[in-house]
N, C-alpha and C. Protein backbone atom coordinates (compact mmCIF):
# COMPACT_ATOMS: atom_id res chain seq x y z
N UNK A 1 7.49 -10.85 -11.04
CA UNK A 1 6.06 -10.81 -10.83
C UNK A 1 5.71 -9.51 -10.09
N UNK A 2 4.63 -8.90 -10.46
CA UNK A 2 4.49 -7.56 -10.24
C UNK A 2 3.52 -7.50 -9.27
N UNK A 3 4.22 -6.66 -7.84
CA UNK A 3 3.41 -6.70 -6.47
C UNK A 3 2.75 -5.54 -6.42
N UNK A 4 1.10 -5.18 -6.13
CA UNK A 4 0.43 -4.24 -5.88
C UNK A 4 -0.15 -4.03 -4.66
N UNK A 5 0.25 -2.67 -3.80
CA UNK A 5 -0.77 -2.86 -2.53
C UNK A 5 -1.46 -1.71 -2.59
N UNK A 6 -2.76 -2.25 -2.20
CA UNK A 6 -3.52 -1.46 -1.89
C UNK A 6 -4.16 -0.69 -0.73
N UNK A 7 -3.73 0.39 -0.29
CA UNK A 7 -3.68 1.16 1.41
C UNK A 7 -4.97 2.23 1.06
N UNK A 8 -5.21 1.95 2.17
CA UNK A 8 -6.08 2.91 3.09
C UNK A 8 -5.77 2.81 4.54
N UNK A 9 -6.37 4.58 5.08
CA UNK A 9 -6.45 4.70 6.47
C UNK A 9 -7.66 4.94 7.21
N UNK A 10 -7.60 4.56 8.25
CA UNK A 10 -8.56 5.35 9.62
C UNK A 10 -7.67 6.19 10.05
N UNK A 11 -8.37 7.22 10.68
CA UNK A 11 -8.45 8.25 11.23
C UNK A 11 -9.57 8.61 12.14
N UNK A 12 -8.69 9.84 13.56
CA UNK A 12 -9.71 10.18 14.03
C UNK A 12 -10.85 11.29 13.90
N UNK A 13 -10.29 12.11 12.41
CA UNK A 13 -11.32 12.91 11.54
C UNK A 13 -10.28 14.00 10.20
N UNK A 14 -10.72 14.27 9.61
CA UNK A 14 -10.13 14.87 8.72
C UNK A 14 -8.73 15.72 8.74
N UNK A 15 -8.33 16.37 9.34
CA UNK A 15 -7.15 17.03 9.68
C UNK A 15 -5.80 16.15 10.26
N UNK A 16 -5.00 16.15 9.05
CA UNK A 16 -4.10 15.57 9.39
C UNK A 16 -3.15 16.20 10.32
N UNK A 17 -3.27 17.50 10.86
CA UNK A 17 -2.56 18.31 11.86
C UNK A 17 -3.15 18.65 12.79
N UNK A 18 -4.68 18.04 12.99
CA UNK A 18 -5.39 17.70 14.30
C UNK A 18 -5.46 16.34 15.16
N UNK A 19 -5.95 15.50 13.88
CA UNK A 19 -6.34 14.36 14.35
C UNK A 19 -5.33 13.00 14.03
N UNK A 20 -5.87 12.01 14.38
CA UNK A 20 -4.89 10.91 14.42
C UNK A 20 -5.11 9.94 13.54
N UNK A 21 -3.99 8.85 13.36
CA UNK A 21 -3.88 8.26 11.77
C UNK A 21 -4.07 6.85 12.95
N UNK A 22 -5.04 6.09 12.84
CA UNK A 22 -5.32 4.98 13.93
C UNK A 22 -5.02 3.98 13.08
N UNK A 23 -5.17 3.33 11.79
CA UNK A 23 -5.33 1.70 10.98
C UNK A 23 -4.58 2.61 9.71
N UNK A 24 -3.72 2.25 9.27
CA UNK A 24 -3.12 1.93 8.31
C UNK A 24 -3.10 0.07 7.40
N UNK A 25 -3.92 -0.16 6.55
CA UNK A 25 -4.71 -1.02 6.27
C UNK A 25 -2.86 -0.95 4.88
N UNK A 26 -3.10 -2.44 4.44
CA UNK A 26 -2.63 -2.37 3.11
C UNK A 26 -2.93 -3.86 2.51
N UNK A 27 -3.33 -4.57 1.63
CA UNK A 27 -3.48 -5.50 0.68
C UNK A 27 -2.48 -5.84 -0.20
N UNK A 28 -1.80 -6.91 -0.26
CA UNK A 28 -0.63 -7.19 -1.20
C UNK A 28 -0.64 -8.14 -2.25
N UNK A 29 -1.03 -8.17 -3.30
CA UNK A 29 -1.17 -8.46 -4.08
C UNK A 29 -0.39 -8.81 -4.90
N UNK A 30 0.42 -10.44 -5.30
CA UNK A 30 1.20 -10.85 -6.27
C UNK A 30 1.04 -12.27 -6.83
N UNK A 31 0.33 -12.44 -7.79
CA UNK A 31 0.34 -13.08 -8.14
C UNK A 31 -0.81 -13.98 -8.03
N UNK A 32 -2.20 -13.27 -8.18
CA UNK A 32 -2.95 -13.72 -7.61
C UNK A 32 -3.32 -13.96 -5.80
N UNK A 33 -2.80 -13.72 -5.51
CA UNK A 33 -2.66 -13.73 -4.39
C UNK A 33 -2.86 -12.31 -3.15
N UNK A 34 -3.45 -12.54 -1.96
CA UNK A 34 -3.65 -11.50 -1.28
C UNK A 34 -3.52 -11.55 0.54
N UNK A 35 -2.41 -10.93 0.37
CA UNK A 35 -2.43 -10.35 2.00
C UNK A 35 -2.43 -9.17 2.40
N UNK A 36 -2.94 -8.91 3.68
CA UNK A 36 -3.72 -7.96 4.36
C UNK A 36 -2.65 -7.82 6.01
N UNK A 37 -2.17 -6.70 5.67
CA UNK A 37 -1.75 -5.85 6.78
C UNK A 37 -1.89 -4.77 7.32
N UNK A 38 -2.81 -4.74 8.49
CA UNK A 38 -3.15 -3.74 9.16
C UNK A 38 -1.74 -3.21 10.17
N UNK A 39 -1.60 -1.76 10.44
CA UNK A 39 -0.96 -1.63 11.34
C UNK A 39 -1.26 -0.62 12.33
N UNK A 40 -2.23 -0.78 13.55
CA UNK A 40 -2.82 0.08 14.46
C UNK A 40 -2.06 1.43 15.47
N UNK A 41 -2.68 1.87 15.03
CA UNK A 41 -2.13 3.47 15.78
C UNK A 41 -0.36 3.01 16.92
N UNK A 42 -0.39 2.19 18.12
CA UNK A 42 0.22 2.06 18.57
C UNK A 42 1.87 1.18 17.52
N UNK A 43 1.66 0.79 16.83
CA UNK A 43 2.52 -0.02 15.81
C UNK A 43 2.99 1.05 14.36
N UNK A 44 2.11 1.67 14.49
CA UNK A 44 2.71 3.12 12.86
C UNK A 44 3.36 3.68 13.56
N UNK A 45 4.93 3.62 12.29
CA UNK A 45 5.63 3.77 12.45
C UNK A 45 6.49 4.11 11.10
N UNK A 46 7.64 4.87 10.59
CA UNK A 46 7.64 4.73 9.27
C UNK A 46 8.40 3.57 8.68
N UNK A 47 9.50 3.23 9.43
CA UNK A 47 9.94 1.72 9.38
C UNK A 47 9.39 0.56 9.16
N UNK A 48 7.99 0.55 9.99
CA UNK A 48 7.46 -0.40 10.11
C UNK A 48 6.69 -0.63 8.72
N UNK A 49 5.85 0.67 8.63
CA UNK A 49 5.24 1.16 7.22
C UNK A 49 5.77 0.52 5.91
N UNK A 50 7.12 1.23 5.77
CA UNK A 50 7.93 0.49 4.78
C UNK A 50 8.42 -0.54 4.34
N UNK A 51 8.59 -1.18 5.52
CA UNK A 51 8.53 -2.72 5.74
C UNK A 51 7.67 -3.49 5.22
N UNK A 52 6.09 -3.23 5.20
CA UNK A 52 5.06 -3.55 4.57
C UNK A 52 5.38 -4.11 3.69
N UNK A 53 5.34 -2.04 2.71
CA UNK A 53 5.47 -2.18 1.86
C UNK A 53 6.63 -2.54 0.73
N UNK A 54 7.71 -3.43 1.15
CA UNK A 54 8.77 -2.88 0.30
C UNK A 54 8.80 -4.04 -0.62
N UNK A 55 7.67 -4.91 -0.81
CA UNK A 55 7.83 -5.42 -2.00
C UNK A 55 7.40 -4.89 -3.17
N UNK A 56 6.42 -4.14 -2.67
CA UNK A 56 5.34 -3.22 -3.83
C UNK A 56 5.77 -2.57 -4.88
N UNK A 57 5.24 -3.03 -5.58
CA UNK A 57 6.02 -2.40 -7.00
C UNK A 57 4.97 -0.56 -7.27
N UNK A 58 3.73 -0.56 -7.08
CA UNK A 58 3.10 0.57 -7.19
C UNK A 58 1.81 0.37 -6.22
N UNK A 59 1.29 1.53 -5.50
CA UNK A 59 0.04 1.75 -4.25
C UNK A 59 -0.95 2.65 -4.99
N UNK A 60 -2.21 1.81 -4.47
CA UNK A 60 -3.21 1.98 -5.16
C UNK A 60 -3.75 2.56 -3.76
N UNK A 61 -4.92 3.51 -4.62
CA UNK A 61 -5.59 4.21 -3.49
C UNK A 61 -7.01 4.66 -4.18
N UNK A 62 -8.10 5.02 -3.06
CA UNK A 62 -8.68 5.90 -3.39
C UNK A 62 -9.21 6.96 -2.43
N UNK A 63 -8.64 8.40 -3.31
CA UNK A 63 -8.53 9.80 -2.87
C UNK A 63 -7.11 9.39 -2.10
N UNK A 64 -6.30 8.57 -2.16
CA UNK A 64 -5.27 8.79 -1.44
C UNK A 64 -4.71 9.98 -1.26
N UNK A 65 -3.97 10.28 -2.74
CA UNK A 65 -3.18 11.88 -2.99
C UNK A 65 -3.81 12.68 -2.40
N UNK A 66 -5.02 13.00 -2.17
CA UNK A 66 -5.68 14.18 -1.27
C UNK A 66 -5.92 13.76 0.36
N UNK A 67 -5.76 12.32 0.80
CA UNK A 67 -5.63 12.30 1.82
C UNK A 67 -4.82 11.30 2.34
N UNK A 68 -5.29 10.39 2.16
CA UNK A 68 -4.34 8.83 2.83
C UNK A 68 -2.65 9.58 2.59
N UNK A 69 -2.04 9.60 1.64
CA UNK A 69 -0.75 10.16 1.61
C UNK A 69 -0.42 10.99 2.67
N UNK A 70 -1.44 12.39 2.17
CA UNK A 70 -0.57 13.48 3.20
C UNK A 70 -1.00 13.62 4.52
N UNK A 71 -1.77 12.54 4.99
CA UNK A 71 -1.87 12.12 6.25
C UNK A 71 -0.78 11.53 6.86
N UNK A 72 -0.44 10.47 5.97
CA UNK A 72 0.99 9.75 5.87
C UNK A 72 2.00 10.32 6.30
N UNK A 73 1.84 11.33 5.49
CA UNK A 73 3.49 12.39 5.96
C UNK A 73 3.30 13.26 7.08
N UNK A 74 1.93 13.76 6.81
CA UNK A 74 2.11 14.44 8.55
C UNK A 74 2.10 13.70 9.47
N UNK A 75 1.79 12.46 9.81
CA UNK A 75 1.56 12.03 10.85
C UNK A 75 3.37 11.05 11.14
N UNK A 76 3.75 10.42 9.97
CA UNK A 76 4.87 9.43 9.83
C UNK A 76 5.78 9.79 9.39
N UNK A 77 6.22 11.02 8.57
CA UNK A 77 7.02 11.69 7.93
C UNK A 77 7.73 11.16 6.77
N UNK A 78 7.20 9.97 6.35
CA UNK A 78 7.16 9.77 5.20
C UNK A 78 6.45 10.08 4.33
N UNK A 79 7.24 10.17 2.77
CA UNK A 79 5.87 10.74 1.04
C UNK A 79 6.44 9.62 0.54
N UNK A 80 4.84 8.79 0.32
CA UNK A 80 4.60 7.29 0.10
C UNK A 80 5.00 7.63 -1.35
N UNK A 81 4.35 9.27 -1.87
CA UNK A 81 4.11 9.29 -3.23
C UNK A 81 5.48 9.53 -3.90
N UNK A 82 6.89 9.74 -3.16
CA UNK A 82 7.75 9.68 -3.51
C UNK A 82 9.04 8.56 -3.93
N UNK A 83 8.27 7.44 -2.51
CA UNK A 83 8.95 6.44 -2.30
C UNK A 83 8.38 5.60 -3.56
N UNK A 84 7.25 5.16 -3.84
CA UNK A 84 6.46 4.67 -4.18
C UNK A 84 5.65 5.06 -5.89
N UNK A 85 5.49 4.36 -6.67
CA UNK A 85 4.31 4.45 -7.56
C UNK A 85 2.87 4.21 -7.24
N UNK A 86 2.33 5.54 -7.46
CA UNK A 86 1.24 5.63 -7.27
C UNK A 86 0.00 6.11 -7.89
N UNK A 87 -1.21 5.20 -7.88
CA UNK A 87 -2.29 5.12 -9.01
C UNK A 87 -3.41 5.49 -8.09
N UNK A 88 -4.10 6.80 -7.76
CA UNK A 88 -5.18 7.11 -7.27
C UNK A 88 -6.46 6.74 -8.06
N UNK A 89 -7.21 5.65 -7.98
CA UNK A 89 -8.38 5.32 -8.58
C UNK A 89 -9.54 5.59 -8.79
N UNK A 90 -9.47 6.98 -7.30
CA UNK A 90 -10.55 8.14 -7.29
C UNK A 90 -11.10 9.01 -8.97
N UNK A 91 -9.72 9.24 -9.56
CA UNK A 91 -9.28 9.56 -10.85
C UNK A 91 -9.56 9.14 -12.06
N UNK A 92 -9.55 7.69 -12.02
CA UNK A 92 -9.74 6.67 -13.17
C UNK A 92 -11.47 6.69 -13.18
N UNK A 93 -11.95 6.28 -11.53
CA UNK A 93 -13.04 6.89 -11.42
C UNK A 93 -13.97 8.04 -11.86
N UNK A 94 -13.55 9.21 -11.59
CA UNK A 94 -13.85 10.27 -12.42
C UNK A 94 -13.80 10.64 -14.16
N UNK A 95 -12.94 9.57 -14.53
CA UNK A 95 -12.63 9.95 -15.73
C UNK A 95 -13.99 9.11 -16.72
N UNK A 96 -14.53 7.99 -15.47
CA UNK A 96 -15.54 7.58 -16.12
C UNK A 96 -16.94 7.77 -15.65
N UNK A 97 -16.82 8.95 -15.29
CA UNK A 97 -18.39 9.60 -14.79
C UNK A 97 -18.96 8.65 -13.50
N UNK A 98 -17.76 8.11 -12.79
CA UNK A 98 -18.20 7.49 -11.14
C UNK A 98 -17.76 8.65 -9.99
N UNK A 99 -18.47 9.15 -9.58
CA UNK A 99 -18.23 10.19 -9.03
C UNK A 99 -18.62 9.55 -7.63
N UNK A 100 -18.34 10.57 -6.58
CA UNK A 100 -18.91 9.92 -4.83
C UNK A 100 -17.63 9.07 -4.54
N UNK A 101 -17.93 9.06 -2.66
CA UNK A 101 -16.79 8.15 -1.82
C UNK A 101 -16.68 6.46 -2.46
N UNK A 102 -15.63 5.94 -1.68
CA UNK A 102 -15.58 4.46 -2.61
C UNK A 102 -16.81 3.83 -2.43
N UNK A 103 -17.61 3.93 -1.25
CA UNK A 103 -18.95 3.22 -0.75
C UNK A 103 -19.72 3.20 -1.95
N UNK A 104 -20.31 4.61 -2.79
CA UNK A 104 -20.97 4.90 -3.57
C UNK A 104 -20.41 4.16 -4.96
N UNK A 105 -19.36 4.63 -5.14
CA UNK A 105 -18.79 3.57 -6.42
C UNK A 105 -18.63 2.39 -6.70
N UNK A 106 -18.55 1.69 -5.21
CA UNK A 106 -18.32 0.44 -5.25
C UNK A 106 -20.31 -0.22 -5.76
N UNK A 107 -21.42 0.90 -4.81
CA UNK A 107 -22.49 0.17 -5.35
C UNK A 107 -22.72 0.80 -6.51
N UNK A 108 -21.99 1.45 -7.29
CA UNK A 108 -22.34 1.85 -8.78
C UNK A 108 -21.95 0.68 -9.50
N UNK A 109 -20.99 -0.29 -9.35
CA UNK A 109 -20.16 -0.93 -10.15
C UNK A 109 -20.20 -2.56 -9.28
N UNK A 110 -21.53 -2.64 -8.55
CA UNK A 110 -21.38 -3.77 -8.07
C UNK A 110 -20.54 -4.65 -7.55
N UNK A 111 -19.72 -4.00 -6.47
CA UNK A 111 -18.54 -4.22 -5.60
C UNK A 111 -19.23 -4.68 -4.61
N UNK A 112 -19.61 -5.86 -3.80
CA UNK A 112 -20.07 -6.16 -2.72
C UNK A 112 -19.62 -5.91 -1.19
N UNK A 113 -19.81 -5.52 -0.24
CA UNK A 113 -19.28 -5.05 0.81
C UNK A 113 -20.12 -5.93 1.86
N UNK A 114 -19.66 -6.51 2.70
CA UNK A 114 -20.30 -7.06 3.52
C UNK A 114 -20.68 -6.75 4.90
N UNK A 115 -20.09 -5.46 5.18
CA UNK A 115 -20.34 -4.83 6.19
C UNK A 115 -20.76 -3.64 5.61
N UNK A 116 -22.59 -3.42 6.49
CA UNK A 116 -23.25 -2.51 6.07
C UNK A 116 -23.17 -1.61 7.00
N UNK A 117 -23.34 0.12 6.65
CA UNK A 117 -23.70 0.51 7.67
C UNK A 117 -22.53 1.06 8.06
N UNK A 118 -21.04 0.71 7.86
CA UNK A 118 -20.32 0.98 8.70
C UNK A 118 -19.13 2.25 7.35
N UNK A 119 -19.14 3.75 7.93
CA UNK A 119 -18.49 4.95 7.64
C UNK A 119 -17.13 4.87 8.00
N UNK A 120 -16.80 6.13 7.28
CA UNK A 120 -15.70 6.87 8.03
C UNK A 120 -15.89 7.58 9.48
N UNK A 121 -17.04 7.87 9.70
CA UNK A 121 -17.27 8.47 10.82
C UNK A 121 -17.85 7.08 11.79
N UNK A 122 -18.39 6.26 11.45
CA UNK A 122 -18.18 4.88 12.11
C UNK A 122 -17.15 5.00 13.00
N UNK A 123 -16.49 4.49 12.08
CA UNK A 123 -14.62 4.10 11.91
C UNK A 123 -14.30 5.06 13.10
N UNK A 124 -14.53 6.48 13.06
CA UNK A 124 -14.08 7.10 14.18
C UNK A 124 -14.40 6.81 15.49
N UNK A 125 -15.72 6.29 15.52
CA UNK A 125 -16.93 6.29 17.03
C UNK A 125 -16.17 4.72 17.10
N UNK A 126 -16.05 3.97 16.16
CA UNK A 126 -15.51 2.09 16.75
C UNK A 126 -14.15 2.64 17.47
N UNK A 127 -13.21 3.71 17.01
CA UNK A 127 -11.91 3.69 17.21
C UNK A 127 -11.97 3.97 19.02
N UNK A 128 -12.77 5.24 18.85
CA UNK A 128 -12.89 5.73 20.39
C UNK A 128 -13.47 4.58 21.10
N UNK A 129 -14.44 3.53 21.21
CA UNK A 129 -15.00 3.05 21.86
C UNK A 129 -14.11 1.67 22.21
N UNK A 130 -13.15 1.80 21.35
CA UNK A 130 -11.99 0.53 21.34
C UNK A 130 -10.76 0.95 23.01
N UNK A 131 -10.75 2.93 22.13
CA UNK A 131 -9.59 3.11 23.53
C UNK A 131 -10.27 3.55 24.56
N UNK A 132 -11.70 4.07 24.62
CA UNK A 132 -12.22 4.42 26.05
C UNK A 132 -13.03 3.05 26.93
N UNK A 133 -13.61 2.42 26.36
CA UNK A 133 -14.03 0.91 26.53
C UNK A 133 -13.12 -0.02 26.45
N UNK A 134 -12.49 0.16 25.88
CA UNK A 134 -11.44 -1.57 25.95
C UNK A 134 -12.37 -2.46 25.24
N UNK A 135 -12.93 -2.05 24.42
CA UNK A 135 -14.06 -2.69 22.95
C UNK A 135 -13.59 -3.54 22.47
N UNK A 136 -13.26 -5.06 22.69
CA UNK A 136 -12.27 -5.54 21.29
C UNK A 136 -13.37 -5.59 20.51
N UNK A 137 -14.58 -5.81 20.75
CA UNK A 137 -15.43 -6.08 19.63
C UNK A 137 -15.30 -4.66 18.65
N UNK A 138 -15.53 -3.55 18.97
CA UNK A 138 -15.63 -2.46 18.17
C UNK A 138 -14.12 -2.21 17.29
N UNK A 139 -12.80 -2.86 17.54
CA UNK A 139 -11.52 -2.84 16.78
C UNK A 139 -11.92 -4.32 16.31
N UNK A 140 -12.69 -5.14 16.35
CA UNK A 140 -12.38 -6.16 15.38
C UNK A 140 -13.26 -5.54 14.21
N UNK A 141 -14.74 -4.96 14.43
CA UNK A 141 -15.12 -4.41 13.11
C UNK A 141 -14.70 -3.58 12.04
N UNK A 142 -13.80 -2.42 13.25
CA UNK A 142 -13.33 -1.27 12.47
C UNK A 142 -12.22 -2.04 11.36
N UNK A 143 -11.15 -3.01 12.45
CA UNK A 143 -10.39 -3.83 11.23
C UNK A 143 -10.67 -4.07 9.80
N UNK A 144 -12.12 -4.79 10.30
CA UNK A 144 -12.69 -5.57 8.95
C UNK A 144 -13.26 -4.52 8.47
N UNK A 145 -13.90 -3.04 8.76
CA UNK A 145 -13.99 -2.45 7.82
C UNK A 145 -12.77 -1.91 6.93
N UNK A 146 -11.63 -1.43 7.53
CA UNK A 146 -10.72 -1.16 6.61
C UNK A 146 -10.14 -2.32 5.80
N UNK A 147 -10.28 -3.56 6.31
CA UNK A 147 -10.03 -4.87 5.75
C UNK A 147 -10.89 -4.73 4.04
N UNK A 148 -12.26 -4.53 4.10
CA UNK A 148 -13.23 -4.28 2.95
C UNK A 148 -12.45 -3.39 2.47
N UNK A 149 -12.27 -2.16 2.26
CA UNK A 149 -11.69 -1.31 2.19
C UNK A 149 -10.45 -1.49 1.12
N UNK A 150 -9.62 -2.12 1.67
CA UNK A 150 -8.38 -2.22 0.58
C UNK A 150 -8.60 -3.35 -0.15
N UNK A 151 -9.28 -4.56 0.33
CA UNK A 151 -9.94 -5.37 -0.29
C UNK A 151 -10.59 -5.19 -1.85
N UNK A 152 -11.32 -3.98 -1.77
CA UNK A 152 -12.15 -3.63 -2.68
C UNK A 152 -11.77 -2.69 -3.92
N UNK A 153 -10.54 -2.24 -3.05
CA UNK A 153 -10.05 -1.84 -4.17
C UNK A 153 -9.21 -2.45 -5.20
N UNK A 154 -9.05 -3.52 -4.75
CA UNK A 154 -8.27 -4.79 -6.05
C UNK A 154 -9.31 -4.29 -6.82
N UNK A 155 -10.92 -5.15 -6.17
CA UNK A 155 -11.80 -5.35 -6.88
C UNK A 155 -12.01 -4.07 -8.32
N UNK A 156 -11.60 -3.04 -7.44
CA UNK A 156 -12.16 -1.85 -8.17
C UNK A 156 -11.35 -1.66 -9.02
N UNK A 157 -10.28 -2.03 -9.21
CA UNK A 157 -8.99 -1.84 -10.73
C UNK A 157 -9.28 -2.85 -11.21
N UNK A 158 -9.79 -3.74 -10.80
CA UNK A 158 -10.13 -4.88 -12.16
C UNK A 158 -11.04 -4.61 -12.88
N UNK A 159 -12.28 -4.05 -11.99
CA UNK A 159 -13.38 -3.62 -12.64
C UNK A 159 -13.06 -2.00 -13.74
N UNK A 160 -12.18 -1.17 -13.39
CA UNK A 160 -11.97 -0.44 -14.37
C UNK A 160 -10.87 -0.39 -15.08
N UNK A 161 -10.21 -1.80 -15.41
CA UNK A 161 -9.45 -1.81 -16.59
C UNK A 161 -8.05 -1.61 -15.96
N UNK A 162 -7.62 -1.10 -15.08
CA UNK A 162 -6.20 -0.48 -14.55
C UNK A 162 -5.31 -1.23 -14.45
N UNK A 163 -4.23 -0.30 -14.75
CA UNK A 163 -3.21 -2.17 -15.00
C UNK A 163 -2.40 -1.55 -13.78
């Protein structure tokens, strides 16, 4: 039976040789079925990472290859895209005239998200306000936003056909 996860990250801004890789999110998918493992800045690790993932038969992403990955490796020193099969959906996306971040595609294609409102640059301001506040409220949202996040991207390979 064929296991799919689906990863995304937080971060504390674009540069993977500046900034920091905080939620490593992943969705596991077999058999109908779905679990959700987050692993927060203090817990990434590449062991741990792999561990995740090592039932996964192929990692789904979107824009991974241009970022989630080589964030991956700079920050963990692992290449997911080596270990791993991997289907960037950003791509499949493009190939069918859905252009824009997953937010935008997801409301092109009627992907429901239940947390409104909440960015990548969110994601950054919840992260800080988690370690300078001691926020749990602001790390339980950011969670559940990356929670939506890999969540949605099941949604989003079903919706475009991807096997």
């Amino acid at each position: 039976m064929k296991c799919r996860a689906y990863l995304d990250i937080e971060t504390t801004g674009l540069s993977r040789y500046y900034c920091d890789l905080t939620v490593v999110g992943v969705a596991l998918e077999k058999g109908g079925r779905m679990l959700v493992v987050q692993l927060l800045q203090r817990d990434l690790y590449e062991d741990r990472l792999l561990k995740v993932l090592a039932s996964a038969d192929e990692i789904y992403s979107y824009n991974g290859s241009r970022f989630d990955l080589p964030f991956i490796k700079a920050k963990l020193g692992v290449d997911l895209g080596k270990c791993f099969k991997h289907t960037d959906l950003m791509y499949d996306c493009w190939r069918r005239d859905l252009k824009g971040g997953l937010k935008v595609v997801e409301r092109k294609l009627a992907i429901d998200r239940k947390l409104k409102g909440v960015d990548g640059y969110m994601a950054v301001r919840l992260w800080w306000d988690y370690i300078h506040n001691n926020d749990a409220e602001a790390l339980k949202i950011l969670l559940a936003y990356n929670r939506e996040d890999v969540v949605n991207l099941r949604a989003l390979r079903q919706k475009l056909g991807v096997r």
